[in-house]
C-alpha atoms as a PDB file:
ATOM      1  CA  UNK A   1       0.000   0.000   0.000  1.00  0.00           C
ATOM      2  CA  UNK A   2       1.774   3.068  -1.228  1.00  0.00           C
ATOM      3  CA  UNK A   3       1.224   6.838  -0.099  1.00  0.00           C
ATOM      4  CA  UNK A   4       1.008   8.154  -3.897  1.00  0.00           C
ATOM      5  CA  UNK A   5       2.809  11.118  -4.471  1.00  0.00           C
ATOM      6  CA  UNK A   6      -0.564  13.370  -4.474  1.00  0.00           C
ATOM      7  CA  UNK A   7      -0.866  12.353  -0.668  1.00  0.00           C
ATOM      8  CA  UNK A   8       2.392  13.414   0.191  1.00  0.00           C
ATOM      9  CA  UNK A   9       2.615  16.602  -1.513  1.00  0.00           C
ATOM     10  CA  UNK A  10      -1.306  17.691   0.432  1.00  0.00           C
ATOM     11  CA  UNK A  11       0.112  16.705   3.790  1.00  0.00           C
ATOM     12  CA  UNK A  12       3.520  18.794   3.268  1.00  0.00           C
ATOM     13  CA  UNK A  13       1.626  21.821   1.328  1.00  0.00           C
ATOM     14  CA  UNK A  14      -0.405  21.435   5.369  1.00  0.00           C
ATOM     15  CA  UNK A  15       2.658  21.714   7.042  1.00  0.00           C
ATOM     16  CA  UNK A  16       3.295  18.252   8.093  1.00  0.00           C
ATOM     17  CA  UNK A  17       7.002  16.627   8.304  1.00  0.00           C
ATOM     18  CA  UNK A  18       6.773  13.670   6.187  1.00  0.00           C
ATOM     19  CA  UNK A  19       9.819  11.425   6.045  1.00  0.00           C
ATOM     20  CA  UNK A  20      10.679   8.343   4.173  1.00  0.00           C
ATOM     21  CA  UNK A  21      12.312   5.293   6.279  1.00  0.00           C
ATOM     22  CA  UNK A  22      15.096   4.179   4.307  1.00  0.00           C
ATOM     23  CA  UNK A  23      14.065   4.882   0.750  1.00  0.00           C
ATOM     24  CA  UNK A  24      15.114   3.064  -2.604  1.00  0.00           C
ATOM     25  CA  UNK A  25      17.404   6.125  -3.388  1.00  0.00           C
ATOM     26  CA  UNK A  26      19.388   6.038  -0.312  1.00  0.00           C
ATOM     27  CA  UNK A  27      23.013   5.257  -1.241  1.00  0.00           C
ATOM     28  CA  UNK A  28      23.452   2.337   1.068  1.00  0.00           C
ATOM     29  CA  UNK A  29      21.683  -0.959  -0.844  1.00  0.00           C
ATOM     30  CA  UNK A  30      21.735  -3.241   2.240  1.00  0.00           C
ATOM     31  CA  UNK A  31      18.715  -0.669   3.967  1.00  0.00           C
ATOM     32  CA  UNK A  32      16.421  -1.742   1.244  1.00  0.00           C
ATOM     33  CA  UNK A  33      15.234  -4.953   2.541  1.00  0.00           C
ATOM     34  CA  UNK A  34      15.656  -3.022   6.337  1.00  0.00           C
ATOM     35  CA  UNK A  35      11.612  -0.909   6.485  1.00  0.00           C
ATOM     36  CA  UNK A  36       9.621  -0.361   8.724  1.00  0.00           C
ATOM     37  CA  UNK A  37       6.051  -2.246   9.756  1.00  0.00           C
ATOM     38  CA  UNK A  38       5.563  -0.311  12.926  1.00  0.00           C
ATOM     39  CA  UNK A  39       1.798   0.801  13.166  1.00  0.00           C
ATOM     40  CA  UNK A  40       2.318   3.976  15.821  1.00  0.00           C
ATOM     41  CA  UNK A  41       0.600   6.959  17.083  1.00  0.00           C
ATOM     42  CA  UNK A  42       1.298   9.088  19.617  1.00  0.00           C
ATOM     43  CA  UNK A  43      -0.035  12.100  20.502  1.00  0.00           C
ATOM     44  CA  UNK A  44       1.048  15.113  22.885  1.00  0.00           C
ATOM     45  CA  UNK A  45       3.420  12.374  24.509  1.00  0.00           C
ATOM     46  CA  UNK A  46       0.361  11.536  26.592  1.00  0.00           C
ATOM     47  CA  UNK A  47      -2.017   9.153  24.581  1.00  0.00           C
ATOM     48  CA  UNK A  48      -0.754   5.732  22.263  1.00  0.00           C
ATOM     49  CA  UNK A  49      -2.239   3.999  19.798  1.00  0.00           C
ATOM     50  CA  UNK A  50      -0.542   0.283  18.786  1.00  0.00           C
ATOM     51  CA  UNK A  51      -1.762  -2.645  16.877  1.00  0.00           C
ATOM     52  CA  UNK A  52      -2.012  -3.836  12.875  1.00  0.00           C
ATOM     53  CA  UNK A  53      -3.762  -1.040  11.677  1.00  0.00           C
ATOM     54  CA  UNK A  54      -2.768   0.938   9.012  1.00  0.00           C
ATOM     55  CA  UNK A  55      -4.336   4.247   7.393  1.00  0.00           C
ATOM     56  CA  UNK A  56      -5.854   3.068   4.127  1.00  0.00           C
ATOM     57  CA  UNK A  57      -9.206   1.723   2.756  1.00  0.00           C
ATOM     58  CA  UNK A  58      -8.801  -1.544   3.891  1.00  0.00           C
ATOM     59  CA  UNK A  59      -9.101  -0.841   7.670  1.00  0.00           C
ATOM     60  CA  UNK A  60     -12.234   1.866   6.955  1.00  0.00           C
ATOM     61  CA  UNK A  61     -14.227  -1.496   8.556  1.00  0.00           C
ATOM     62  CA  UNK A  62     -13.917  -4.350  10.753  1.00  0.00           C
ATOM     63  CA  UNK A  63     -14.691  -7.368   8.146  1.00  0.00           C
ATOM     64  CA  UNK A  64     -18.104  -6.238   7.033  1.00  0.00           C
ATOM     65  CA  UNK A  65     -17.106  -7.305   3.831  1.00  0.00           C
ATOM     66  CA  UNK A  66     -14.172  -8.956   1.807  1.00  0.00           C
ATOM     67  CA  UNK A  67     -12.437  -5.432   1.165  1.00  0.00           C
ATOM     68  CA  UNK A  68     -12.463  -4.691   5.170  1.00  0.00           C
ATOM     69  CA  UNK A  69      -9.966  -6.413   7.139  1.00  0.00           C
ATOM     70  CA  UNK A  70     -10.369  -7.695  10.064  1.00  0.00           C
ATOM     71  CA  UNK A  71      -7.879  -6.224  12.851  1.00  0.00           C
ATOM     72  CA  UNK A  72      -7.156  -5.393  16.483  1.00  0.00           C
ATOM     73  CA  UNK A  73      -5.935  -1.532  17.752  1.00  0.00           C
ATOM     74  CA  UNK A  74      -5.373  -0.466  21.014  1.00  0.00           C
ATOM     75  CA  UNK A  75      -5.080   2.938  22.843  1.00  0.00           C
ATOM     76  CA  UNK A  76      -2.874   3.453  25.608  1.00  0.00           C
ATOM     77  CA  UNK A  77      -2.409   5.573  28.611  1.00  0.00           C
ATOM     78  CA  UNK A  78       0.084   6.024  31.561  1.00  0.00           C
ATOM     79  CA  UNK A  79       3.979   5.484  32.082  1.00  0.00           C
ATOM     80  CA  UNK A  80       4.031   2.811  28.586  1.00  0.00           C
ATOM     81  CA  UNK A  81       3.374   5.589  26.510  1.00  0.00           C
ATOM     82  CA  UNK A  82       6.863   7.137  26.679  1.00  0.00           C
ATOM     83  CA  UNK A  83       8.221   3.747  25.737  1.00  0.00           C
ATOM     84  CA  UNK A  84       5.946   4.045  22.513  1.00  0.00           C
ATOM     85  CA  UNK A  85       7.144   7.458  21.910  1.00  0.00           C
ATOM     86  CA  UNK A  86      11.061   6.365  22.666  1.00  0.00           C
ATOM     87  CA  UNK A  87      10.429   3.799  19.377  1.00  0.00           C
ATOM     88  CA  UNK A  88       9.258   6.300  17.430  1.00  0.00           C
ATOM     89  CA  UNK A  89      11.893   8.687  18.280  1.00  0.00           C
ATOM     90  CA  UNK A  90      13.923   5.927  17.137  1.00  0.00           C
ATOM     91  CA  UNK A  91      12.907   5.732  13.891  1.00  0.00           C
ATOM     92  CA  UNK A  92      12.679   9.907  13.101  1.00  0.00           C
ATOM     93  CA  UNK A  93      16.224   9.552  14.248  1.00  0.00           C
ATOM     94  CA  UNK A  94      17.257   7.485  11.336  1.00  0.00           C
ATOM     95  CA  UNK A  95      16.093   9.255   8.564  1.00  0.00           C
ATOM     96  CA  UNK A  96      15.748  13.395   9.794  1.00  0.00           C
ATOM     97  CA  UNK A  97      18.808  13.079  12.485  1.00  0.00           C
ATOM     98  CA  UNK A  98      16.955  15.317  15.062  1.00  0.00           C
ATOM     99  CA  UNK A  99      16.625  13.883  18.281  1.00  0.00           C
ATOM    100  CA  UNK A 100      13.015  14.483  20.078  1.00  0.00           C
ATOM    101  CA  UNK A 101      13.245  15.340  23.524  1.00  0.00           C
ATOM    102  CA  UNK A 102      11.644  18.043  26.039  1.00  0.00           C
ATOM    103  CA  UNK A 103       8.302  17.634  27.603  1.00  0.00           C
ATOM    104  CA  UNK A 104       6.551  18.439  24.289  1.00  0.00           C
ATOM    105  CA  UNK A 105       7.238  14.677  23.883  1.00  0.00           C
ATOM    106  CA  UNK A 106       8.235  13.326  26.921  1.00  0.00           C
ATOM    107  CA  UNK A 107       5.574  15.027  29.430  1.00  0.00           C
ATOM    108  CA  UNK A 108       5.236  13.822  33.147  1.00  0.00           C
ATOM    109  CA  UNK A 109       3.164  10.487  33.097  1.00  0.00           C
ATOM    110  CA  UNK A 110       1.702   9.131  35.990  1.00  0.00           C
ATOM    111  CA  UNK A 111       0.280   5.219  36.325  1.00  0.00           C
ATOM    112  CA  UNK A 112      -3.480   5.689  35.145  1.00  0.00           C
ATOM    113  CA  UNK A 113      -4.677   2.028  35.488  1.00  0.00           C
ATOM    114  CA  UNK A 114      -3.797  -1.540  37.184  1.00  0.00           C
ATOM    115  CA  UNK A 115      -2.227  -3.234  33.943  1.00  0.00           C
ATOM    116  CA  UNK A 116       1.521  -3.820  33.788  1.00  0.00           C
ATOM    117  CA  UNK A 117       2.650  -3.232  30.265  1.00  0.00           C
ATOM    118  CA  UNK A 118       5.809  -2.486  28.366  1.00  0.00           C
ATOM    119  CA  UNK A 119       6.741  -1.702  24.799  1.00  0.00           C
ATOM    120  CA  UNK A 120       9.185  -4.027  22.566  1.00  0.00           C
ATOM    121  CA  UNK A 121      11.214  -2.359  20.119  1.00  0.00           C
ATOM    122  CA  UNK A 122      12.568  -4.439  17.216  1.00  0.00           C
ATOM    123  CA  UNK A 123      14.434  -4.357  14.107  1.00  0.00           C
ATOM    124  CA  UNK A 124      17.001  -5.421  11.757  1.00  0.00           C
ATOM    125  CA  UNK A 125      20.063  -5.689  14.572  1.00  0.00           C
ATOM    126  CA  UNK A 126      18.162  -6.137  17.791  1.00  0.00           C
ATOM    127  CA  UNK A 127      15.883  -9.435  17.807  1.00  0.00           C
ATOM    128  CA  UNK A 128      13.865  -8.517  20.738  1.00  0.00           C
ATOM    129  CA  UNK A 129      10.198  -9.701  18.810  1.00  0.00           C
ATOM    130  CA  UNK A 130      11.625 -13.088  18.422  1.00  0.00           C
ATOM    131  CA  UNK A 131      13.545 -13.229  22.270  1.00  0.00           C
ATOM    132  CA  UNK A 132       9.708 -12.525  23.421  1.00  0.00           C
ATOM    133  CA  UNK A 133       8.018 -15.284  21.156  1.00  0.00           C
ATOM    134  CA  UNK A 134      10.234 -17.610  21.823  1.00  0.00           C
ATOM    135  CA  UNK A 135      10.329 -16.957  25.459  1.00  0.00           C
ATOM    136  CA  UNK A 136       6.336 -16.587  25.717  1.00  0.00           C
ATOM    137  CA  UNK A 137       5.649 -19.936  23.893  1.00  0.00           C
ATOM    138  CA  UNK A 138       8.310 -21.814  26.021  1.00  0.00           C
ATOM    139  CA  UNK A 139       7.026 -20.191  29.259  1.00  0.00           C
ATOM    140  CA  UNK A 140       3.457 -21.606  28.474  1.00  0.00           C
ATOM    141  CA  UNK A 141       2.265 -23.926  30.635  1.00  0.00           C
ATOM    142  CA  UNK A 142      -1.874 -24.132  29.682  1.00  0.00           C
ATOM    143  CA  UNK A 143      -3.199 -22.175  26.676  1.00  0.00           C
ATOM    144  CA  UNK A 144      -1.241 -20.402  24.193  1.00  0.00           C
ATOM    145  CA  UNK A 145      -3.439 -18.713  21.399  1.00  0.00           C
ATOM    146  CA  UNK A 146      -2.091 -16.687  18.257  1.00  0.00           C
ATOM    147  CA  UNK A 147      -3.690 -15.047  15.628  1.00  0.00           C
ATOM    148  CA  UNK A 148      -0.983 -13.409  12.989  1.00  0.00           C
ATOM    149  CA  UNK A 149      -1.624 -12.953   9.196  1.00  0.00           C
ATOM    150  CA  UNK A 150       2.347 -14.099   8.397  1.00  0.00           C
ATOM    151  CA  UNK A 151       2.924 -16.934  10.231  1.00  0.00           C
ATOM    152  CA  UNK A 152       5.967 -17.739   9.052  1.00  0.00           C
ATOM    153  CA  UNK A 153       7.781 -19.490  12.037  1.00  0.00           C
ATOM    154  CA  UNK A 154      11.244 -20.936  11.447  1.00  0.00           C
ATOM    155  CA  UNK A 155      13.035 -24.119  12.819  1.00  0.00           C
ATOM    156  CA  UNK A 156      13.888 -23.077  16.455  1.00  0.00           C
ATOM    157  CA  UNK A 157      10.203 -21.333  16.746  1.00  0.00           C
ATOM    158  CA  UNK A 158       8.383 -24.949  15.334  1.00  0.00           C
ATOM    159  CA  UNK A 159      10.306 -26.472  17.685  1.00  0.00           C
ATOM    160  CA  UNK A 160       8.723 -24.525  20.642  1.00  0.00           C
ATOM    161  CA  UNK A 161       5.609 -24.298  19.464  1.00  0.00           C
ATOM    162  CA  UNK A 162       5.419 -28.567  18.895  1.00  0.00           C
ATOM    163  CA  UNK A 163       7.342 -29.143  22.096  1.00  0.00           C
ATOM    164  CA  UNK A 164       4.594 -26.854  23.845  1.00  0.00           C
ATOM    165  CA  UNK A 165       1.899 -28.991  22.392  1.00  0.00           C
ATOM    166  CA  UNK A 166       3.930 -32.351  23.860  1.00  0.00           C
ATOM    167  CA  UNK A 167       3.752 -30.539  27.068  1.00  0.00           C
ATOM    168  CA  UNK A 168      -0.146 -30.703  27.129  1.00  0.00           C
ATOM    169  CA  UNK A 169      -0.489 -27.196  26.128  1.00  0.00           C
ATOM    170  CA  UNK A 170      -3.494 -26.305  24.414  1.00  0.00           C
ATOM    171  CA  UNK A 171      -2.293 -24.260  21.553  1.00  0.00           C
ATOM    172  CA  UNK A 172      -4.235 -22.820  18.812  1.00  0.00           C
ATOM    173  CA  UNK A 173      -3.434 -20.453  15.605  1.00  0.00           C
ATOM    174  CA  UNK A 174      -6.071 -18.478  13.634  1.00  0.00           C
ATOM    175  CA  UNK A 175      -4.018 -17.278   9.841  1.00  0.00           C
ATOM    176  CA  UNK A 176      -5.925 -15.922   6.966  1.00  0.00           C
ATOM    177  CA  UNK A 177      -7.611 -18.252   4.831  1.00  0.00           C
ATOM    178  CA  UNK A 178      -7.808 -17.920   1.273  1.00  0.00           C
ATOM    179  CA  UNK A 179      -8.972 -14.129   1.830  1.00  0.00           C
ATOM    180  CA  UNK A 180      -4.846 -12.998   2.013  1.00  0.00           C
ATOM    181  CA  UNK A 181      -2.852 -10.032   0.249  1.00  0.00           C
ATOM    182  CA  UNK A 182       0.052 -12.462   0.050  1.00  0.00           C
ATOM    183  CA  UNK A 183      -1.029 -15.893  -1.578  1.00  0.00           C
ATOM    184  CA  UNK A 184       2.805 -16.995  -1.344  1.00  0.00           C
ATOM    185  CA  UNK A 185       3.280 -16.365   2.088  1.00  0.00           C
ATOM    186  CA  UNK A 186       0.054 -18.855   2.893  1.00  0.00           C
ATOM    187  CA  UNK A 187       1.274 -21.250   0.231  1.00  0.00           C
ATOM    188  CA  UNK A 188       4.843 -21.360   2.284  1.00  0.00           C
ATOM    189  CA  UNK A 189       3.415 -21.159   5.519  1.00  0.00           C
ATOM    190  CA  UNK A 190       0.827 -24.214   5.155  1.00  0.00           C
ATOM    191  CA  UNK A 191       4.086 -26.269   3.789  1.00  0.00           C
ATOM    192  CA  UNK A 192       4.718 -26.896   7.706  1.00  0.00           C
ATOM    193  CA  UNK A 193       1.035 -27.337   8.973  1.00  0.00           C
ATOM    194  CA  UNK A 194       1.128 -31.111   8.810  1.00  0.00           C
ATOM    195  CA  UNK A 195       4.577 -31.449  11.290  1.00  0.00           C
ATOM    196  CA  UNK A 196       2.711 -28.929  13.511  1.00  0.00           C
ATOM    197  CA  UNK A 197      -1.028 -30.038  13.433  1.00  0.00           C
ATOM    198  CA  UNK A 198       0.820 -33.924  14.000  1.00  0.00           C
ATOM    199  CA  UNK A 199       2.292 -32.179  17.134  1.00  0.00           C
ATOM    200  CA  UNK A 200      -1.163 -31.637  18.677  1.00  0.00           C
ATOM    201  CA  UNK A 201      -0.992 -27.789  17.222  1.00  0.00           C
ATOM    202  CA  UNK A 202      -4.348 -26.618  16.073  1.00  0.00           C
ATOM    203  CA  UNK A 203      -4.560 -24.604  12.939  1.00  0.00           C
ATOM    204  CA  UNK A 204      -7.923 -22.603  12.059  1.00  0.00           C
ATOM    205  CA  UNK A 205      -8.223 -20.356   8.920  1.00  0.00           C
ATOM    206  CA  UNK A 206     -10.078 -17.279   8.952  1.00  0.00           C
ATOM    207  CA  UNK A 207     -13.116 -17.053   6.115  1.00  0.00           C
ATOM    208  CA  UNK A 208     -14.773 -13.779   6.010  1.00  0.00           C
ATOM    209  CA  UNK A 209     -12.073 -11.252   4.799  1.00  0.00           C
ATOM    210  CA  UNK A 210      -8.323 -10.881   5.200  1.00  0.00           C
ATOM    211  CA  UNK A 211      -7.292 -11.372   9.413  1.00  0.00           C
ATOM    212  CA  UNK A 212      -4.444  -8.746   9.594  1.00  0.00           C
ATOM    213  CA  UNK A 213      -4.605  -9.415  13.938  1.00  0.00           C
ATOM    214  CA  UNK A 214      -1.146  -9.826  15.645  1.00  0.00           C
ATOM    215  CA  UNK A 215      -2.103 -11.081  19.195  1.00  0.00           C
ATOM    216  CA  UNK A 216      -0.789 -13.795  21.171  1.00  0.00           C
ATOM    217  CA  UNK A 217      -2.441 -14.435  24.467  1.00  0.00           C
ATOM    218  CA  UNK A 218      -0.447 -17.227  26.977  1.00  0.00           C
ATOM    219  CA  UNK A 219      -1.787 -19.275  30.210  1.00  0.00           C
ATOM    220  CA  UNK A 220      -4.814 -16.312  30.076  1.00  0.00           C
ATOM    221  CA  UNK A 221      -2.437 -13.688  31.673  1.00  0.00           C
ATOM    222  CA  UNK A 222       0.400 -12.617  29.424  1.00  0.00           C
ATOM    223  CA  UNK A 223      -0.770 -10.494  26.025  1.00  0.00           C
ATOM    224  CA  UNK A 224       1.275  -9.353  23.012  1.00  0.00           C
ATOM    225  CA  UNK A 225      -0.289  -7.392  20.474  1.00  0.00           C
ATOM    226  CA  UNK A 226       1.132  -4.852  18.240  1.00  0.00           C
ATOM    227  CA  UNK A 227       2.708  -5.068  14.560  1.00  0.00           C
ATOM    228  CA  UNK A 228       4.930  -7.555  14.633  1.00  0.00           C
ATOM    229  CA  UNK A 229       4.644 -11.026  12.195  1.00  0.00           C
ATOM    230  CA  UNK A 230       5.421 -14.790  13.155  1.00  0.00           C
ATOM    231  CA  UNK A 231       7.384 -14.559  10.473  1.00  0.00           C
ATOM    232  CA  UNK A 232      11.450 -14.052   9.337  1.00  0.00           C
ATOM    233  CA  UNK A 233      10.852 -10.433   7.914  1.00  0.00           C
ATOM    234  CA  UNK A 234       9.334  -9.062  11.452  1.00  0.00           C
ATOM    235  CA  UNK A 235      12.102 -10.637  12.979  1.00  0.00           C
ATOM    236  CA  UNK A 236      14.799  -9.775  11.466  1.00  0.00           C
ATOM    237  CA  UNK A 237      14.547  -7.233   8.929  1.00  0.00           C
ATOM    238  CA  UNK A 238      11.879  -4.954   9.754  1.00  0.00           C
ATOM    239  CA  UNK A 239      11.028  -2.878  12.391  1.00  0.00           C
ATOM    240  CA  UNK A 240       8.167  -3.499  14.513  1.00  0.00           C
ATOM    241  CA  UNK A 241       6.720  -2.140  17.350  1.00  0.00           C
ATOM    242  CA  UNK A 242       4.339  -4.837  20.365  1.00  0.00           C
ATOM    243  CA  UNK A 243       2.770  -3.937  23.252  1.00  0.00           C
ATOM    244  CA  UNK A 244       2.921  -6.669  25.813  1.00  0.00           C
ATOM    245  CA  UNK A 245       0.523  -6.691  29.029  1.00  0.00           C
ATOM    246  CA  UNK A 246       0.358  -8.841  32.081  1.00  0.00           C
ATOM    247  CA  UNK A 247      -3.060  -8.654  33.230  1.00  0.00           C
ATOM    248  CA  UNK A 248      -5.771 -11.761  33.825  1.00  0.00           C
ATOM    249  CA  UNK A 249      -8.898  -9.048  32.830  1.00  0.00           C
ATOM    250  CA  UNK A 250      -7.386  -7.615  29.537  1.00  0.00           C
ATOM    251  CA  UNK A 251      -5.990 -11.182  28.644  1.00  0.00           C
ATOM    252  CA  UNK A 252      -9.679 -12.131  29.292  1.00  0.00           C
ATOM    253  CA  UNK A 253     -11.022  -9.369  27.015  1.00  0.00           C
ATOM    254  CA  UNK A 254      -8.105 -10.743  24.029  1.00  0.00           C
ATOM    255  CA  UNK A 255      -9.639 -14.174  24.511  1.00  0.00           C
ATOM    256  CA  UNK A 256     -13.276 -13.196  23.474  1.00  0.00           C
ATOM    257  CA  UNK A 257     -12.008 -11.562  20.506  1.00  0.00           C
ATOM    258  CA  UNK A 258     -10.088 -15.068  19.763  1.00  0.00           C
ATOM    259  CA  UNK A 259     -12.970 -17.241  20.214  1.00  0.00           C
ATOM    260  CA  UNK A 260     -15.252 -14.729  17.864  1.00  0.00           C
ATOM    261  CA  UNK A 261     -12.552 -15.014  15.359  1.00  0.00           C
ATOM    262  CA  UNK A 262     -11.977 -18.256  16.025  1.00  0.00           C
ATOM    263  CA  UNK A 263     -15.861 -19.287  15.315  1.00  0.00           C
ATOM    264  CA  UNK A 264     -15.455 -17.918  11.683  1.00  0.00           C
ATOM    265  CA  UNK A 265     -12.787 -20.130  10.953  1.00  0.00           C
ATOM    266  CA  UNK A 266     -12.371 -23.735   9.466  1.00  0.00           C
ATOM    267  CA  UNK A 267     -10.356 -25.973  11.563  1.00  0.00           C
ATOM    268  CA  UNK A 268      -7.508 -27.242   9.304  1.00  0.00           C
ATOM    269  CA  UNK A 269      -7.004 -31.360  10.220  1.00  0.00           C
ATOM    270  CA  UNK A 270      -4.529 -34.156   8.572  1.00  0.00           C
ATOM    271  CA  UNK A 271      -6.931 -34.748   5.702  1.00  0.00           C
ATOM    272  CA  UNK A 272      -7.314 -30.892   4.138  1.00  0.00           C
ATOM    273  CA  UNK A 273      -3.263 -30.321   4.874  1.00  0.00           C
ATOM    274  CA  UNK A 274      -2.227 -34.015   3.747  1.00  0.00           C
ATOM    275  CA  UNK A 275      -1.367 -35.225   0.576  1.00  0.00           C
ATOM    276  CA  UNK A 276       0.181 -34.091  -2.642  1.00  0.00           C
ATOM    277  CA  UNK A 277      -0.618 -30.822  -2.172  1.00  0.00           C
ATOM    278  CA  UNK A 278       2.005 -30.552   0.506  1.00  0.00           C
ATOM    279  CA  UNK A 279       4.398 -31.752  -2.754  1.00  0.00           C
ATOM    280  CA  UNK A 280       3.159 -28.651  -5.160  1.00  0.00           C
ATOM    281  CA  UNK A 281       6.181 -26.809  -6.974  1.00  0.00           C
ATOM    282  CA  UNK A 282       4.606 -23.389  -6.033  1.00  0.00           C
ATOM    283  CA  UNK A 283       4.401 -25.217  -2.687  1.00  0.00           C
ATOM    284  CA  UNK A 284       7.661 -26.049  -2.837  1.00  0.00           C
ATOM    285  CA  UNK A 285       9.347 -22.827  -4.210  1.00  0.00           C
ATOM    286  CA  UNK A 286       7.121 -20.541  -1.654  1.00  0.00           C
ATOM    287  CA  UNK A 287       8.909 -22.914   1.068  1.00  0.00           C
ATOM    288  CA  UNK A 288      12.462 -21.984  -0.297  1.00  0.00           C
ATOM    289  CA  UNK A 289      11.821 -18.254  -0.792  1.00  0.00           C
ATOM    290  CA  UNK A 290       9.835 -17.996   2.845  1.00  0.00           C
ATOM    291  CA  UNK A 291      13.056 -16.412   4.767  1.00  0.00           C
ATOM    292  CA  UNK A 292      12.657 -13.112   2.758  1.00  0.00           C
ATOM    293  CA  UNK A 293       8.775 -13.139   3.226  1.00  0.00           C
END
């Protein structure tokens, strides 16, 4: 989804600072592959918004139709907004050089509600979004539920997520069915459904519209949400931006809007991810280009 040119030029000709992260005529090549997915807004220093949504058409619903997506946003208050502001800072640092500072973006903040919560940073030379998974999914002990539209998850993340199914973990992932803006990333990702669903992993795919969600909920206490992917380019090329929050009530809250999602989805089993289709070439070449997806 691109800007346009027209867009830009209205919200300069407005006043507004518009800056492009790492664009295709910056001299270094290696920052190409190296963008950013973070979905941010922040606003006097004092209020955050986080989550998968973007600014375009496709969010102007909540799946009331096939063009609508269907995502998850989330406003914040209190002491974690800094953190969110500190990530954007981050980014305006790389590609205007100012640094933001001063109360105009760093006001006073004082604790506003009961939830413990803390920002992750990640991008292209600091893993943190895949330390977190990996930790998360090996710390799970009951439930673990994930809903991600990229779900992508290389060797040492299977591993966890099949060894926490082993453990008597229930563990359940809602992906976009054939509603997706990326038909090779599902093609690679359900290349690796049978050694998971084999594992006692439970795969549901989403019908109505295109599930853009990034929200993993563990033992009904621990949330993630935010932009980042279960997927190589989240992890280690882009930069992402999650919200995680220990809390019983808002995990409970995350849960319902699992289970709704979850009841608009068809269970994938051994039969529907068996077969030859597992043996496809597109299959097959999706699976060898799926680290740059």
């Amino acid at each position: 989804m691109k800007m346009g040119r027209q867009n830009l030029e209205r919200l300069r000709n407005a006043g507004v600072q518009v800056a492009k992260y790492h664009s295709v005529f910056w001299p270094d090549p290696r920052r190409y592959n190296n963008r950013t997915h973070r979905k941010l807004l922040i606003i006097d220093g004092k209020i955050g918004f986080v989550g998968g949504v973007g600014i375009a058409d496709s969010w102007t619903g909540n799946a009331d139709s096939p063009q609508h997506w269907r995502d998850n946003h989330y406003k914040v208050i209190g002491p974690v907004v800094a953190q969110l502001q500190a990530t954007f800072a981050t980014s305006w640092l790389k590609t205007r050089g100012p640094v933001l500072h001063g109360a105009d973006y760093f006001p006073p903040l004082a604790p506003t509600g009961p939830f413990l919560a803390q920002a992750i940073r990640s991008g292209a030379h600091n893993e943190n979004l895949d330390l977190m998974y990996l930790l998360a999914i090996a710390s799970a002990q009951k439930t673990l539920r994930i809903e991600n539209p990229y779900f992508l998850p290389d060797d040492l993340m299977r591993k966890e997520l099949t060894e926490a199914a082993k453990r008597s973990v229930k563990v359940e992932v809602v992906v976009p069915g054939r509603k997706i803006d990326q038909k090779l990333v599902r093609l690679a990702s359900r290349r690796h459904w049978p050694e998971l669903i084999r594992a006692g992993v439970r795969i549901f795919e989403y019908q109505p519209t295109m599930v853009h969600v990034k929200l993993m909920i563990v033992d009904d206490i621990f949330v993630s949400v935010g932009s980042g992917n279960f997927d190589n380019r989240s992890i280690r090329l882009n930069d992402e931006a999650n919200l995680d929050v220990l809390n019983r009530r808002f995990a409970a809250q995350q849960t319902r809007l699992f289970e709704s999602d979850k009841k608009q989805c068809r269970e994938m089993t051994p039969d529907k991810t068996g077969g030859l289709i597992f043996a496809h070439p597109i299959q097959q070449a999706a699976g060898l280009v799926a680290p740059q997806l």
